[in-house]
N, C-alpha and C. Protein backbone atom coordinates (compact mmCIF):
# COMPACT_ATOMS: atom_id res chain seq x y z
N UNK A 1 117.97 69.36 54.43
CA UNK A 1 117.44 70.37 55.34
C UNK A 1 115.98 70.09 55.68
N UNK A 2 114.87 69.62 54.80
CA UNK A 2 114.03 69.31 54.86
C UNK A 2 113.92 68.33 55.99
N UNK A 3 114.72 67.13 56.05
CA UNK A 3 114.24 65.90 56.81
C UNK A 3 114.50 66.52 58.36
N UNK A 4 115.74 67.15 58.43
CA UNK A 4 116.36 68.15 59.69
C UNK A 4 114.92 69.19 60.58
N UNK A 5 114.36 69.54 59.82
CA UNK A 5 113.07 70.34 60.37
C UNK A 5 112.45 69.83 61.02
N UNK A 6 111.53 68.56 60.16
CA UNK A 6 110.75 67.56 61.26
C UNK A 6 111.64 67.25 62.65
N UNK A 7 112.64 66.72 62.60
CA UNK A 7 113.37 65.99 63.63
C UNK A 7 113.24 66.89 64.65
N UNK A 8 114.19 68.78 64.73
CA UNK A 8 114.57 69.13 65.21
C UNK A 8 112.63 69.68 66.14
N UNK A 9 111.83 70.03 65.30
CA UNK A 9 110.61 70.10 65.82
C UNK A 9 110.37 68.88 67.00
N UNK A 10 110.07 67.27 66.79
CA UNK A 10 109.58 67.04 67.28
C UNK A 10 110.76 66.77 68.71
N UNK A 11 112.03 66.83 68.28
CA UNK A 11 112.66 66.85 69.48
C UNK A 11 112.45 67.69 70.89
N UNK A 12 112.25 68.88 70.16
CA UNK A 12 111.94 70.27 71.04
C UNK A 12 110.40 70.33 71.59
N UNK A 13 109.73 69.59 71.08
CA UNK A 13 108.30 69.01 71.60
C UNK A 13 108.86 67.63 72.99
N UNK A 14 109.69 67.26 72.10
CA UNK A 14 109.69 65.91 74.08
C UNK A 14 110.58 66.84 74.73
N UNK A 15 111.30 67.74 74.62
CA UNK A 15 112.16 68.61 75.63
C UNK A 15 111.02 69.39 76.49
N UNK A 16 109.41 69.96 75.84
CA UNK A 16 109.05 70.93 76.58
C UNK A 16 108.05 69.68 77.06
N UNK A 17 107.81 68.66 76.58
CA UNK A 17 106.85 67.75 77.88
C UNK A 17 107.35 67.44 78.56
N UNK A 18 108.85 66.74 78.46
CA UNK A 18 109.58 66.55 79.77
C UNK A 18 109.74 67.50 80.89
N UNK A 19 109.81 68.94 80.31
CA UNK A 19 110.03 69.95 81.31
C UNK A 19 108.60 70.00 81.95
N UNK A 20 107.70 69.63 81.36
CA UNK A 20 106.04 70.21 81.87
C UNK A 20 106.20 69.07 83.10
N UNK A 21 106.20 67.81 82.34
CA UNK A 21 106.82 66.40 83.31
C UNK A 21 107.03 67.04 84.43
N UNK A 22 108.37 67.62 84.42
CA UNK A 22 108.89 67.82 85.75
C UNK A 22 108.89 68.69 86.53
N UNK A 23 107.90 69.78 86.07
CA UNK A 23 107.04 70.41 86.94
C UNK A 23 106.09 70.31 87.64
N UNK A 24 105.13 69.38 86.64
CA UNK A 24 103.83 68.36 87.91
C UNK A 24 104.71 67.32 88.64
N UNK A 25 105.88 67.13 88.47
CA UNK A 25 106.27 65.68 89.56
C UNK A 25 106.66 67.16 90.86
N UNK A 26 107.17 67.84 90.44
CA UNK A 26 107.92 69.01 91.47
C UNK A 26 106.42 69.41 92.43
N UNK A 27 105.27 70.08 91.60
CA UNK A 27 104.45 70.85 91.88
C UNK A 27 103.50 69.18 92.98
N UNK A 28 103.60 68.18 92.68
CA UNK A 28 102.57 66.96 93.07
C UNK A 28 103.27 66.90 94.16
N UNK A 29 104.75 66.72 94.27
CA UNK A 29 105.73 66.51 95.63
C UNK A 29 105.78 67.66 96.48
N UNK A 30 105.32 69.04 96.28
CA UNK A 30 105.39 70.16 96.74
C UNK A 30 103.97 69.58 97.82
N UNK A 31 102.61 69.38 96.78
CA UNK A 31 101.65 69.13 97.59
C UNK A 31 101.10 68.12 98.40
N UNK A 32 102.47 66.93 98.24
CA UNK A 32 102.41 65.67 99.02
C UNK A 32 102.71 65.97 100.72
N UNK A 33 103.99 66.91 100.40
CA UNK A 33 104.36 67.92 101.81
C UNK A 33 103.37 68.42 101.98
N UNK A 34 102.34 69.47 101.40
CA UNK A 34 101.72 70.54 102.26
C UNK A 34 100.50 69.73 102.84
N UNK A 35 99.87 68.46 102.12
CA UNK A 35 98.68 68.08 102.98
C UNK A 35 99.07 66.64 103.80
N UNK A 36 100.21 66.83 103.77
CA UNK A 36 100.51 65.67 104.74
C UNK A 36 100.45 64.24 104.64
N UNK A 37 100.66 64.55 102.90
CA UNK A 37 100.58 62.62 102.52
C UNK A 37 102.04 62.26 103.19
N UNK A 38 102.76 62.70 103.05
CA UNK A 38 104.43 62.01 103.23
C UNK A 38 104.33 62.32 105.18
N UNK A 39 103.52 62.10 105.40
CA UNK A 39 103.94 62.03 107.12
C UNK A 39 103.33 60.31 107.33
N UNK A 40 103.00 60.01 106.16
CA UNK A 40 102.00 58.24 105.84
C UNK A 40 102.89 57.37 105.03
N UNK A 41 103.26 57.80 104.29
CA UNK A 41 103.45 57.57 102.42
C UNK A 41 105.25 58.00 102.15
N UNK A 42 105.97 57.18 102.03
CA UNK A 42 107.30 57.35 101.27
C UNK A 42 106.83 56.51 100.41
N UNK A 43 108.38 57.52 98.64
CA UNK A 43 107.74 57.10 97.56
C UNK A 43 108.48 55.68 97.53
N UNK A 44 109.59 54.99 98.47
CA UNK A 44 110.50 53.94 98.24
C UNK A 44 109.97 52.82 99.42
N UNK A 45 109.33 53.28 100.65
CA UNK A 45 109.04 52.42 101.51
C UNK A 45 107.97 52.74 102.58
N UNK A 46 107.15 51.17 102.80
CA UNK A 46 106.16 51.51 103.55
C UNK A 46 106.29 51.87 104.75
N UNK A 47 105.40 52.91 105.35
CA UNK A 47 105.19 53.57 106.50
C UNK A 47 104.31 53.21 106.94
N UNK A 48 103.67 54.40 107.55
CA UNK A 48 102.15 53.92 108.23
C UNK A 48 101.40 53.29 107.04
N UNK A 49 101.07 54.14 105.83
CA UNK A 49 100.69 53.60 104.79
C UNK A 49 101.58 52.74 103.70
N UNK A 50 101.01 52.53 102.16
CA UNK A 50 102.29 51.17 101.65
C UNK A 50 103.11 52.85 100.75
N UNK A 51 104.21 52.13 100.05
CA UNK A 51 105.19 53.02 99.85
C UNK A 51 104.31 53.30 98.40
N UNK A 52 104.62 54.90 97.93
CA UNK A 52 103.85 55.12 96.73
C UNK A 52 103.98 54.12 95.36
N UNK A 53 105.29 53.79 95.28
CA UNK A 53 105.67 52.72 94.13
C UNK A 53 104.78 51.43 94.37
N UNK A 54 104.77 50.77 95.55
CA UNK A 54 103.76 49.96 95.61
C UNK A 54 102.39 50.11 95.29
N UNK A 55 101.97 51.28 95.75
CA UNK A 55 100.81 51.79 95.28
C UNK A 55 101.18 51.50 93.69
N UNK A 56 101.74 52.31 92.86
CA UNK A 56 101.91 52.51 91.29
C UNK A 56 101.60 51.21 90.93
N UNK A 57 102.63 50.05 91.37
CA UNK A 57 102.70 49.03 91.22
C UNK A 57 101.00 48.20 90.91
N UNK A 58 100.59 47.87 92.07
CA UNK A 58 99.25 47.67 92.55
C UNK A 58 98.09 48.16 91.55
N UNK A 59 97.96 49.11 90.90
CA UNK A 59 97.61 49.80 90.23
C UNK A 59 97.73 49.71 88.80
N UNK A 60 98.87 49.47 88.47
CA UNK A 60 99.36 49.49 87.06
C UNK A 60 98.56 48.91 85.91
N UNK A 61 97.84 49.66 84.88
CA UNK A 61 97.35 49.17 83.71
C UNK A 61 95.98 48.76 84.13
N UNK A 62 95.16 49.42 85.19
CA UNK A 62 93.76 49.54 85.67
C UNK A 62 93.62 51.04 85.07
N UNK A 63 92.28 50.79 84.51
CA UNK A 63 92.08 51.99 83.32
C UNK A 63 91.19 53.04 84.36
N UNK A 64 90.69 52.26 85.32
CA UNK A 64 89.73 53.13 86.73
C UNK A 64 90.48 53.83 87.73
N UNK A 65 91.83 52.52 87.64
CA UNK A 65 92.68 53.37 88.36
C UNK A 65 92.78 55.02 89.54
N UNK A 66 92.75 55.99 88.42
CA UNK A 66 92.62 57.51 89.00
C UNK A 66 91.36 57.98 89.55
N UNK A 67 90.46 57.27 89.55
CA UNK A 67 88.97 57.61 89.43
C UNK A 67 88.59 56.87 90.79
N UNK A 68 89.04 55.64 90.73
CA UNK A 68 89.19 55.26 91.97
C UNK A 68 89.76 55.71 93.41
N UNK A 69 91.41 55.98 93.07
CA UNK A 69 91.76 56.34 94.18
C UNK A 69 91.83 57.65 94.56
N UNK A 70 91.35 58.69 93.89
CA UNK A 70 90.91 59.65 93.83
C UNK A 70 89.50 59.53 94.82
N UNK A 71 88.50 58.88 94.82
CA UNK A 71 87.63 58.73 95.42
C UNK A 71 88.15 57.93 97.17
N UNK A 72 89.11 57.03 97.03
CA UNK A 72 89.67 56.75 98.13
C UNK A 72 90.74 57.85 99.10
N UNK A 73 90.91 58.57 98.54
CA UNK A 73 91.57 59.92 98.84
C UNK A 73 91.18 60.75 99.69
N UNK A 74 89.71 60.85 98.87
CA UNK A 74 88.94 61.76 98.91
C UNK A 74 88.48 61.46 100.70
N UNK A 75 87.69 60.44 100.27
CA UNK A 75 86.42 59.53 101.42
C UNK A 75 87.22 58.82 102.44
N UNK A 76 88.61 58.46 102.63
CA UNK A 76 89.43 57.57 103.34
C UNK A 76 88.74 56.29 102.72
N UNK A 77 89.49 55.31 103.61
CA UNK A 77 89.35 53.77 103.22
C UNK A 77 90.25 53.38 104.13
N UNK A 78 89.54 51.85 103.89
CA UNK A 78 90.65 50.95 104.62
C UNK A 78 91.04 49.16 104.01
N UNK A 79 91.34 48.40 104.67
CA UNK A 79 91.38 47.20 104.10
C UNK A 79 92.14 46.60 102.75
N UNK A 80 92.67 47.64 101.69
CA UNK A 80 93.32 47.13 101.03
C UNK A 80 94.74 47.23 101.16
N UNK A 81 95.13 47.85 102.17
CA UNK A 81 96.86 47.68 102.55
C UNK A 81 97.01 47.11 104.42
N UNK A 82 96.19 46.66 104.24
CA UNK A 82 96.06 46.68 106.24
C UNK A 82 94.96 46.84 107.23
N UNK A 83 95.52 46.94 108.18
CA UNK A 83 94.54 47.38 109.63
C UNK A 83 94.31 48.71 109.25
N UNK A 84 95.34 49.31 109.28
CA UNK A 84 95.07 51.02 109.70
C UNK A 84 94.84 51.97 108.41
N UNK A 85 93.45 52.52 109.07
CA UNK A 85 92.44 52.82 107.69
C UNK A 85 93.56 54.44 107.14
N UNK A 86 93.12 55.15 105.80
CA UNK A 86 93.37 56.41 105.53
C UNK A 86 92.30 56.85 105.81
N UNK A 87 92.73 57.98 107.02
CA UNK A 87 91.71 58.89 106.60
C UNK A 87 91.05 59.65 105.91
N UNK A 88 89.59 60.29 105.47
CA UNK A 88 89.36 61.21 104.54
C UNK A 88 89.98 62.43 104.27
N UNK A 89 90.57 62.84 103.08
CA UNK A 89 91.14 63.86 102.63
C UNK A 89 90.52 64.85 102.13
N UNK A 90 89.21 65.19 102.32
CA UNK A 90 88.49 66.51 101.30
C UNK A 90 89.00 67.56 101.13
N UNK A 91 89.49 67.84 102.26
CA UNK A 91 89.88 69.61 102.18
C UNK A 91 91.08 69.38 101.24
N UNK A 92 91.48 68.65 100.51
CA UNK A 92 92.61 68.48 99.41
C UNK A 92 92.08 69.52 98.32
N UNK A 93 90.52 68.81 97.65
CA UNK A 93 90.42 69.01 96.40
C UNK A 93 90.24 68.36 95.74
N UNK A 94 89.60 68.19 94.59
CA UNK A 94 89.36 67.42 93.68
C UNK A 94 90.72 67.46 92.67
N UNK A 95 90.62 68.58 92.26
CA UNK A 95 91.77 68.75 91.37
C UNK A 95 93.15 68.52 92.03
N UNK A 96 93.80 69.19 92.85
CA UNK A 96 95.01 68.61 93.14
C UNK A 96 94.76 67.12 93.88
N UNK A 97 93.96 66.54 94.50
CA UNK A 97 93.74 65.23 94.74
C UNK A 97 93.87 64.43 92.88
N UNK A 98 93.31 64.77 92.11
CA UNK A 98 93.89 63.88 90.81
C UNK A 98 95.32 64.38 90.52
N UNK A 99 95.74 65.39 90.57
CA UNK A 99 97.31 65.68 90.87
C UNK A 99 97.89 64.85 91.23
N UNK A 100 97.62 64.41 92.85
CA UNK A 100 98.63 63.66 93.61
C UNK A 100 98.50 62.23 92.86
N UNK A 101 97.17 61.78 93.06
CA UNK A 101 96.93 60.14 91.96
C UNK A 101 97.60 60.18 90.70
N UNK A 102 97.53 61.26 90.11
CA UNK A 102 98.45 60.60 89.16
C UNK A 102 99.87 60.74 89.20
N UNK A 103 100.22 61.71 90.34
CA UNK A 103 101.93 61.04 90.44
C UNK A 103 102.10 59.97 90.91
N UNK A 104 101.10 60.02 91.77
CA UNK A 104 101.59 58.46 92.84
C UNK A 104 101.62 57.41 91.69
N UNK A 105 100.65 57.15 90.64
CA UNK A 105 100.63 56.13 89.65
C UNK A 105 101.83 56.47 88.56
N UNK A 106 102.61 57.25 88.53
CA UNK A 106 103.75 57.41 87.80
C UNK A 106 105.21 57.05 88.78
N UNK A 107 104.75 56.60 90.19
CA UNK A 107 105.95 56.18 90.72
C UNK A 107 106.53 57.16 91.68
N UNK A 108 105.77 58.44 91.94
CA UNK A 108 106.33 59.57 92.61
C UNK A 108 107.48 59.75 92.44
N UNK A 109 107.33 60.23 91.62
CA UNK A 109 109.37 60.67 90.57
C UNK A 109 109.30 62.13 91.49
N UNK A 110 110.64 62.36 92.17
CA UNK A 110 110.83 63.61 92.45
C UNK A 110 111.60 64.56 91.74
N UNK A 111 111.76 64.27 90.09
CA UNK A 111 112.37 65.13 89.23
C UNK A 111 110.91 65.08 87.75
């Protein structure tokens, strides 16, 4: 019974991060619609902009990563996927702007 406790604890600990999980992927995809990243940005293929997985991709295991494109978000940019620049995003936010960066760097899971 003893060994049964630990287990059943830490199981019920990855059940409620997964659920938290899949509320910021829900709540990040909610706000990809409302500011108009996905009229640029699919998470499987490039559009006007590159597809978010590419992004993830591109990205992967850069520790500046969020800090970065968070600031590219923010300010627009151009030149590292193309001709056609992003425009600046301020009226996002700081906070849900690191929202969206870090789904996009998790692959924009829509569950």
């Amino acid at each position: 019974m003893k060994k049964i406790v630990p287990l059943i604890l830490s199981a019920t600990f990855l059940l409620i991060a997964e659920g938290v999980r899949a509320q910021d992927n829900a709540g990040a995809l909610k706000l990809a619609g409302q500011y108009g990243c996905t009229s640029c940005h699919n998470a499987e293929v490039k559009l006007v902009g590159p597809a978010f997985k590419s992004v993830a991709e591109k990205y992967a295991g850069q520790t500046d990563a969020v800090d970065m494109l968070v600031t590219k978000v923010t300010n627009g940019g151009s030149g590292n996927w193309g001709r056609i620049p992003m425009p600046a995003h301020p009226q996002v936010g700081a906070e849900n702007t690191k929202a969206l960066v870090e789904w996009v760097l998790r692959g924009a899971p829509s569950k």
